[in-house]
C-alpha atoms as a PDB file:
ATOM      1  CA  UNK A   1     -87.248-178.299 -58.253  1.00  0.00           C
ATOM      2  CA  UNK A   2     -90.016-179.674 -59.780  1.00  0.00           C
ATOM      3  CA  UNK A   3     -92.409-177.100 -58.483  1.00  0.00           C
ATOM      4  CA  UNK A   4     -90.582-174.670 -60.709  1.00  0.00           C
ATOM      5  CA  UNK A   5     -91.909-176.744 -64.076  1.00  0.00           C
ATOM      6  CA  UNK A   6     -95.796-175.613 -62.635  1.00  0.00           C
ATOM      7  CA  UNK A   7     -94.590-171.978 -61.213  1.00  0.00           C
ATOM      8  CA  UNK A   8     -92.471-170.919 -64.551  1.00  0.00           C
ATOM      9  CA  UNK A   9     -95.373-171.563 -67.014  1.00  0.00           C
ATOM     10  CA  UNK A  10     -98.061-170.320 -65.224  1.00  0.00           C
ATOM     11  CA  UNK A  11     -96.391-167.006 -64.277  1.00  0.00           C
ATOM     12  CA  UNK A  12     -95.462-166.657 -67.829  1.00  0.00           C
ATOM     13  CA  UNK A  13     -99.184-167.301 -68.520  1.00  0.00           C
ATOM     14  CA  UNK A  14    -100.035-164.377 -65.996  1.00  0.00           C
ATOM     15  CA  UNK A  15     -97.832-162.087 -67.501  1.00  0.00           C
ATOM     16  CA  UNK A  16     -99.208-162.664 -71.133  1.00  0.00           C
ATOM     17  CA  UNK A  17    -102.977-161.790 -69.346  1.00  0.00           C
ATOM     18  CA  UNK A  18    -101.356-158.720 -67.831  1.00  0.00           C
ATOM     19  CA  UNK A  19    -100.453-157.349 -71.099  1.00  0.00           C
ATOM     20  CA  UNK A  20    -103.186-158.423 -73.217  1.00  0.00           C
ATOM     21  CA  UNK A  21    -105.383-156.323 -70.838  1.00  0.00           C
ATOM     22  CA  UNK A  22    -102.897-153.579 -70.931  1.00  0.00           C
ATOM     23  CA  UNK A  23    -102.732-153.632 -74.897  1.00  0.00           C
ATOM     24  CA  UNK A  24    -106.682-153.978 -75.077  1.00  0.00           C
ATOM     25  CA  UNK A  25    -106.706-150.709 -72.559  1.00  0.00           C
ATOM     26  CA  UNK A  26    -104.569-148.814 -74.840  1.00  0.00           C
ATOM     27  CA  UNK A  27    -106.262-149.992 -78.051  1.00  0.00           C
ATOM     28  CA  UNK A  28    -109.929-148.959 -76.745  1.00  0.00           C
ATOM     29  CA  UNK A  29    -108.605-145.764 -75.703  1.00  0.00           C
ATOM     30  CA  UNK A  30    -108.836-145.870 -72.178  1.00  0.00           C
ATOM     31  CA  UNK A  31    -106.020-143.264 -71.188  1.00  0.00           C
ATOM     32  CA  UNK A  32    -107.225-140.631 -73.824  1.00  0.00           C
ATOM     33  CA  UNK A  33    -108.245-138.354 -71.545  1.00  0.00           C
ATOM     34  CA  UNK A  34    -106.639-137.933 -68.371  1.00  0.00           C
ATOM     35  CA  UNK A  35    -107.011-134.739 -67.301  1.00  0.00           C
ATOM     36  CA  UNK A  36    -110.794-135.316 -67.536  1.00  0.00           C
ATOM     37  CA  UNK A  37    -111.551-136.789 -64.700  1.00  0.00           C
ATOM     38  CA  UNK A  38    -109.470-134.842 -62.473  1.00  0.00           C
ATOM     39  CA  UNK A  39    -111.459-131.391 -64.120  1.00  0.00           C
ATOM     40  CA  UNK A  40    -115.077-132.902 -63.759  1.00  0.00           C
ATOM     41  CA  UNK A  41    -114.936-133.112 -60.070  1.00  0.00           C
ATOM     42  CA  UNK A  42    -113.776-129.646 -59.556  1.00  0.00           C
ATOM     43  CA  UNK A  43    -117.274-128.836 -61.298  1.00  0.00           C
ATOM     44  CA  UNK A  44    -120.799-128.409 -60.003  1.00  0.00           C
ATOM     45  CA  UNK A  45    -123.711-130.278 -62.077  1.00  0.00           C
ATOM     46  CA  UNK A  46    -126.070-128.308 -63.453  1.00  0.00           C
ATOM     47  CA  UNK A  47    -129.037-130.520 -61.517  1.00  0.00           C
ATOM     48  CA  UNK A  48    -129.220-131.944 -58.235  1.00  0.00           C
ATOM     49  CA  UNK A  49    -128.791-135.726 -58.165  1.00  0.00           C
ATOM     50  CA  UNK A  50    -132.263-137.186 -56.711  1.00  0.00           C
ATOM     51  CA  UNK A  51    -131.506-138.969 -53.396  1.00  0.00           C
ATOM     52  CA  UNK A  52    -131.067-142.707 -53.345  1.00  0.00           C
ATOM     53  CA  UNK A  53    -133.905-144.808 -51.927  1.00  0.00           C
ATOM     54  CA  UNK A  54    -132.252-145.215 -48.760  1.00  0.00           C
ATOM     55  CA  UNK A  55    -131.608-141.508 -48.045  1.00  0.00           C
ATOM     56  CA  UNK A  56    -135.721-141.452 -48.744  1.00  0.00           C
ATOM     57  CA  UNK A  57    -136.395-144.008 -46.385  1.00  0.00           C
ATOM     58  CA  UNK A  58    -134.004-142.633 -43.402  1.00  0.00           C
ATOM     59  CA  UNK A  59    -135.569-139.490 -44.179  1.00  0.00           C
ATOM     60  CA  UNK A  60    -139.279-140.498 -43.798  1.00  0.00           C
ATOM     61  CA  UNK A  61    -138.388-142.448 -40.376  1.00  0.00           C
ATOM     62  CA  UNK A  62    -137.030-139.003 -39.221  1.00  0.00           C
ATOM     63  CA  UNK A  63    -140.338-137.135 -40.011  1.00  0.00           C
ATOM     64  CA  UNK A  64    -142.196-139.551 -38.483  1.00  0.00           C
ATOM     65  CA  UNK A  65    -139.858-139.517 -34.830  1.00  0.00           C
ATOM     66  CA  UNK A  66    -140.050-135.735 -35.326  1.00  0.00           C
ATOM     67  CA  UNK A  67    -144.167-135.835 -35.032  1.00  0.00           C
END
């Protein structure tokens, strides 16, 4: 029983986190916009992304097994 007088406030004190971060979501506009994401990826980009530096590197260790 006297677990509950630790449990009780600190889920309270969870709960009060959970909805400050919601709150703070809404007021900073996060869920404006939510068919934009879902549009962008149907979407080419206009310019190719360059590779990463380990798509470089795998690539140069193939040219060189290839000669």
């Amino acid at each position: 029983m006297s677990v509950l007088l630790f449990l009780i406030p600190i889920t309270l004190a969870l709960g009060l986190v959970g909805l400050a971060a919601f709150l703070w979501n809404l007021h900073s506009k996060q869920y404006e916009d939510l068919d934009g994401a879902a549009n962008r990826i149907l979407f080419d980009e206009d310019r190719p992304r360059k590779p990463s530096t380990h798509q470089q590197k795998s690539a140069s260790q193939k040219d060189k097994k290839n000669n």
